[in-house]
N, C-alpha and C. Protein backbone atom coordinates (compact mmCIF):
# COMPACT_ATOMS: atom_id res chain seq x y z
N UNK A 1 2.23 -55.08 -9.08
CA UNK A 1 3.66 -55.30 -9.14
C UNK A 1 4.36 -54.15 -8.41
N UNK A 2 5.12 -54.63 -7.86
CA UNK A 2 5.80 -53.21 -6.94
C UNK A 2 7.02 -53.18 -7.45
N UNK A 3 7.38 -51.45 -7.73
CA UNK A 3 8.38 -50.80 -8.33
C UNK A 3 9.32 -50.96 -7.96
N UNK A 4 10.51 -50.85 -8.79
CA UNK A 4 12.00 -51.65 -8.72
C UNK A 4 12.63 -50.41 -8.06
N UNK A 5 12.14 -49.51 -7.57
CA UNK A 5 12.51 -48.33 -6.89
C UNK A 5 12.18 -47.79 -5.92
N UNK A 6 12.78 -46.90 -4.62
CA UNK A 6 11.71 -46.52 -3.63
C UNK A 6 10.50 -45.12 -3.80
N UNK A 7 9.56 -45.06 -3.35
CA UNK A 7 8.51 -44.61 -3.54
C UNK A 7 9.09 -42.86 -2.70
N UNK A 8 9.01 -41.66 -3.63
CA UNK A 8 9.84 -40.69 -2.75
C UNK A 8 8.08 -40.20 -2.28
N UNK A 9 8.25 -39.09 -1.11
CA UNK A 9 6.76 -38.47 -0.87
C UNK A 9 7.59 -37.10 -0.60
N UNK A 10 6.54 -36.48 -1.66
CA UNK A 10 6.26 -35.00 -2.12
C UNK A 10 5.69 -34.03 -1.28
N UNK A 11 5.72 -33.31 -0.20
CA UNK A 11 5.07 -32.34 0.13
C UNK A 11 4.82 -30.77 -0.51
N UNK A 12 3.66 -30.62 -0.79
CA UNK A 12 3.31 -29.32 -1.64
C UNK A 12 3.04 -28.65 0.25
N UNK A 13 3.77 -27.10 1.41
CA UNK A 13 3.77 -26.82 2.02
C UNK A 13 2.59 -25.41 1.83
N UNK A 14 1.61 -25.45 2.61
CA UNK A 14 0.53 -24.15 1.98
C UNK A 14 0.61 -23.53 3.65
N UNK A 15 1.03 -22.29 3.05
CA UNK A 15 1.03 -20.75 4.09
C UNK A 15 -0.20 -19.94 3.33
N UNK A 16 -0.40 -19.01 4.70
CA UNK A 16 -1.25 -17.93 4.19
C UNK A 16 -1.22 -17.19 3.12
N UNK A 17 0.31 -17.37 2.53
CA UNK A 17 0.54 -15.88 1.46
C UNK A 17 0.70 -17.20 0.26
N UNK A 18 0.08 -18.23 0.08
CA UNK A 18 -0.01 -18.89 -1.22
C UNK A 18 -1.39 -18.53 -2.04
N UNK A 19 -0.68 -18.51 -3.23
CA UNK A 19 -2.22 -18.68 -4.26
C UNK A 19 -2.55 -19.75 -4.96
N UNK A 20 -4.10 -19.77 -4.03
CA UNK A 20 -4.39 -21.37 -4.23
C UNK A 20 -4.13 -22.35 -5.38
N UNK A 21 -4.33 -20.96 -6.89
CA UNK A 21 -4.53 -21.48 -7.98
C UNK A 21 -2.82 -21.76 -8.44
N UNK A 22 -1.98 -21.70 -7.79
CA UNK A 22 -0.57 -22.24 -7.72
C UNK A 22 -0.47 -22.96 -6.97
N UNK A 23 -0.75 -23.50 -5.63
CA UNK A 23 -0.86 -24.63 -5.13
C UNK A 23 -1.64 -26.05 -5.82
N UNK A 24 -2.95 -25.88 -5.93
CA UNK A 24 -3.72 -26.59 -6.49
C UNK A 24 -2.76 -26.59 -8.19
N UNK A 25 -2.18 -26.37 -9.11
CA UNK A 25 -1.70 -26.33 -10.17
C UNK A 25 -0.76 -27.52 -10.04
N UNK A 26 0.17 -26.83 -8.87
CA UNK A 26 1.54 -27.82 -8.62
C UNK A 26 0.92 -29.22 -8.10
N UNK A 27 0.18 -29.37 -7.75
CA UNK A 27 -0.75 -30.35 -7.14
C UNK A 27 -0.71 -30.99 -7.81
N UNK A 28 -1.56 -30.51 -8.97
CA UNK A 28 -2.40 -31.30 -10.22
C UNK A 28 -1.41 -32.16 -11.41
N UNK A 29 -0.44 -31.48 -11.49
CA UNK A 29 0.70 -31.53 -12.67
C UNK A 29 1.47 -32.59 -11.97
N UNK A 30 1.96 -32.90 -10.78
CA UNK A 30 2.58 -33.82 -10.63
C UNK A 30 1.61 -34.64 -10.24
N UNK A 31 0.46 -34.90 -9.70
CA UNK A 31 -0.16 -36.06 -9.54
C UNK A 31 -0.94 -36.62 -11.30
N UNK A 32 0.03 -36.11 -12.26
CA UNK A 32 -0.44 -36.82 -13.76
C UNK A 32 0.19 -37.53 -14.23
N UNK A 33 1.53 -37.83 -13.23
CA UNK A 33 2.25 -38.65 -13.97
C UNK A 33 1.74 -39.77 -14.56
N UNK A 34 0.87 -40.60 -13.70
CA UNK A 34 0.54 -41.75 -14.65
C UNK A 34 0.00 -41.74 -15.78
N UNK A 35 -1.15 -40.79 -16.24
CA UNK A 35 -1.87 -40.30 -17.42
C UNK A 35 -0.66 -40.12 -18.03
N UNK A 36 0.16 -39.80 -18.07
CA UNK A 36 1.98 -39.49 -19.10
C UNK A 36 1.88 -40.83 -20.27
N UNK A 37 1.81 -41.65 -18.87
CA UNK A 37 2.54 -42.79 -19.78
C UNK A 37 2.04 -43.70 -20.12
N UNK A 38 0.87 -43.07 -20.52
CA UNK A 38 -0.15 -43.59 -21.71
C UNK A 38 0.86 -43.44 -23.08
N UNK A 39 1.30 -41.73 -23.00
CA UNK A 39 1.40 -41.55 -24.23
C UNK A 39 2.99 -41.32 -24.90
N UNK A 40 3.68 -41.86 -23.64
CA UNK A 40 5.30 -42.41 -23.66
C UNK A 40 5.43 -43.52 -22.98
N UNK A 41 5.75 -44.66 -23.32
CA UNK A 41 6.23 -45.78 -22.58
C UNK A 41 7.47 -45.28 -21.52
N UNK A 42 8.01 -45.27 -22.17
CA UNK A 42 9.41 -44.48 -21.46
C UNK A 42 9.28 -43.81 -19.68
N UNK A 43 7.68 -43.59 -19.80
CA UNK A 43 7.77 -42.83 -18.63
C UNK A 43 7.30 -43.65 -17.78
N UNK A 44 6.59 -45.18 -17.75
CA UNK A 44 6.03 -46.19 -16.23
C UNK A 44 4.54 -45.48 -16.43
N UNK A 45 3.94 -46.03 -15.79
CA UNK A 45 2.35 -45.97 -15.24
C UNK A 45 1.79 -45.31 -13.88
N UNK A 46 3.01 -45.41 -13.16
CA UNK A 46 2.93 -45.33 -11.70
C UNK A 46 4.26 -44.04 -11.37
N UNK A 47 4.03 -42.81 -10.59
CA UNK A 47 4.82 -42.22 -10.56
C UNK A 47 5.63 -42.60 -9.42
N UNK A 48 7.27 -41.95 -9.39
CA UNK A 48 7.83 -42.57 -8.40
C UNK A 48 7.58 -41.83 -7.04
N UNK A 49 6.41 -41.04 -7.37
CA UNK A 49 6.31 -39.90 -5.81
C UNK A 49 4.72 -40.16 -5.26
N UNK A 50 4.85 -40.10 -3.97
CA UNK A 50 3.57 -39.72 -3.70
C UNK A 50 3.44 -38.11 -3.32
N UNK A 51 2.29 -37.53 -3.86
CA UNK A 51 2.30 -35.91 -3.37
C UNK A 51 0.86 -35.65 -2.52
N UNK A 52 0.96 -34.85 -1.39
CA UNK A 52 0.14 -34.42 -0.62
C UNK A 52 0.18 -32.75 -0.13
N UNK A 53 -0.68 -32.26 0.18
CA UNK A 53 -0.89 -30.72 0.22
C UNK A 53 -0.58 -30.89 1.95
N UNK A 54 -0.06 -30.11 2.49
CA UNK A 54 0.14 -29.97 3.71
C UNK A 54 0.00 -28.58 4.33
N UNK A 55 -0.36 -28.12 5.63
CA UNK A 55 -0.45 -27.02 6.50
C UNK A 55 -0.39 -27.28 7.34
N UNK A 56 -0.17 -25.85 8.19
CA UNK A 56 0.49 -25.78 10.10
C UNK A 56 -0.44 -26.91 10.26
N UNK A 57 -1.90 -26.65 10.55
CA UNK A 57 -2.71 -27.53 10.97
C UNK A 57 -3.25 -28.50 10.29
N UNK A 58 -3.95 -29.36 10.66
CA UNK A 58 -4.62 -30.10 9.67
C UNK A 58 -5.91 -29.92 9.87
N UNK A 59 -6.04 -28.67 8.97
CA UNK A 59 -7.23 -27.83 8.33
C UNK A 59 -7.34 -27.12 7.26
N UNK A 60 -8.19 -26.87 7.13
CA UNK A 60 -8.25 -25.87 5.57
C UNK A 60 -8.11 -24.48 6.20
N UNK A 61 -7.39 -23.65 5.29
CA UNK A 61 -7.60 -22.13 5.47
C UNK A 61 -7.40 -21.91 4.46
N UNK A 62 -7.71 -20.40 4.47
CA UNK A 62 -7.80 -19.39 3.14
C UNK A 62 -6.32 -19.01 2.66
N UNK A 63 -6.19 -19.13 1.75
CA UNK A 63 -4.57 -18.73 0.76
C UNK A 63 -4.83 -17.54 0.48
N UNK A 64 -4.06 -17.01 -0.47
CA UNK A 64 -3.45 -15.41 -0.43
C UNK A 64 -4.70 -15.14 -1.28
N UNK A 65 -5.35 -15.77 -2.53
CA UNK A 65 -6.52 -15.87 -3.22
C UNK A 65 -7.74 -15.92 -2.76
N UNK A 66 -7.80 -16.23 -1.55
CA UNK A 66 -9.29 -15.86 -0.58
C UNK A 66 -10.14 -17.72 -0.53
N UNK A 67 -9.10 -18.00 -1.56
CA UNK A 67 -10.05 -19.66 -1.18
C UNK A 67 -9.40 -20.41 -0.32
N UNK A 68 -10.27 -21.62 -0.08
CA UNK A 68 -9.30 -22.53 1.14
C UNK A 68 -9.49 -23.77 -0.13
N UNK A 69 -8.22 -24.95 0.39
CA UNK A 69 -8.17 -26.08 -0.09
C UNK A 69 -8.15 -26.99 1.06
N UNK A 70 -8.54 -28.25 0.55
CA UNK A 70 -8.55 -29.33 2.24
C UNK A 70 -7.58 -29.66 2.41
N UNK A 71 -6.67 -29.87 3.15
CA UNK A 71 -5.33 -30.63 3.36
C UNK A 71 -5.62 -31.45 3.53
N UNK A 72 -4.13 -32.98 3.13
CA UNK A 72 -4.43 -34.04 3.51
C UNK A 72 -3.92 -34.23 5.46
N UNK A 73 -3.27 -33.70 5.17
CA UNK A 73 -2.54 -33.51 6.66
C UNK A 73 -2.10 -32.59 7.61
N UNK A 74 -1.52 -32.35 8.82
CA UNK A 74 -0.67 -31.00 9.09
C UNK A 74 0.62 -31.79 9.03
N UNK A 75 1.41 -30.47 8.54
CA UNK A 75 3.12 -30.66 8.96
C UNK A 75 3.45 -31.28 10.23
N UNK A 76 4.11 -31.67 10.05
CA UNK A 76 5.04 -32.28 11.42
C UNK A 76 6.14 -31.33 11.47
């Protein structure tokens, strides 16, 4: 069934001076919306965002924490 609303898209933006374990966090927390509303009706099944990790390139590099994460994409 498609939502009575438009679908917004989320970019999480990753620079060198991020820490991963705050990127990957913000990541994680909004891609739960649907798990929510298991346990509130109130909140839909389906969130109204899509979210993706983005960088200059579309590659992984190392964040301010020394790890890399995969991007889904590069910035435009």
């Amino acid at each position: 069934m498609k939502p009575a609303y438009p679908i917004r898209h989320v970019s999480l933006v990753a620079t060198p001076e991020v820490m991963a374990g705050t990127l990957a966090g913000l990541n994680g927390i909004l891609n739960c919306f649907g798990a929510l509303g298991w346990f509130d009706e109130s909140l839909g099944r389906h969130p109204p965002y899509q979210v993706d990790i983005v960088s200059e390139h579309s590659r992984s590099m190392a964040l301010g924490g020394g790890l890399a994460l995969p991007w889904v994409r590069g910035a435009r």
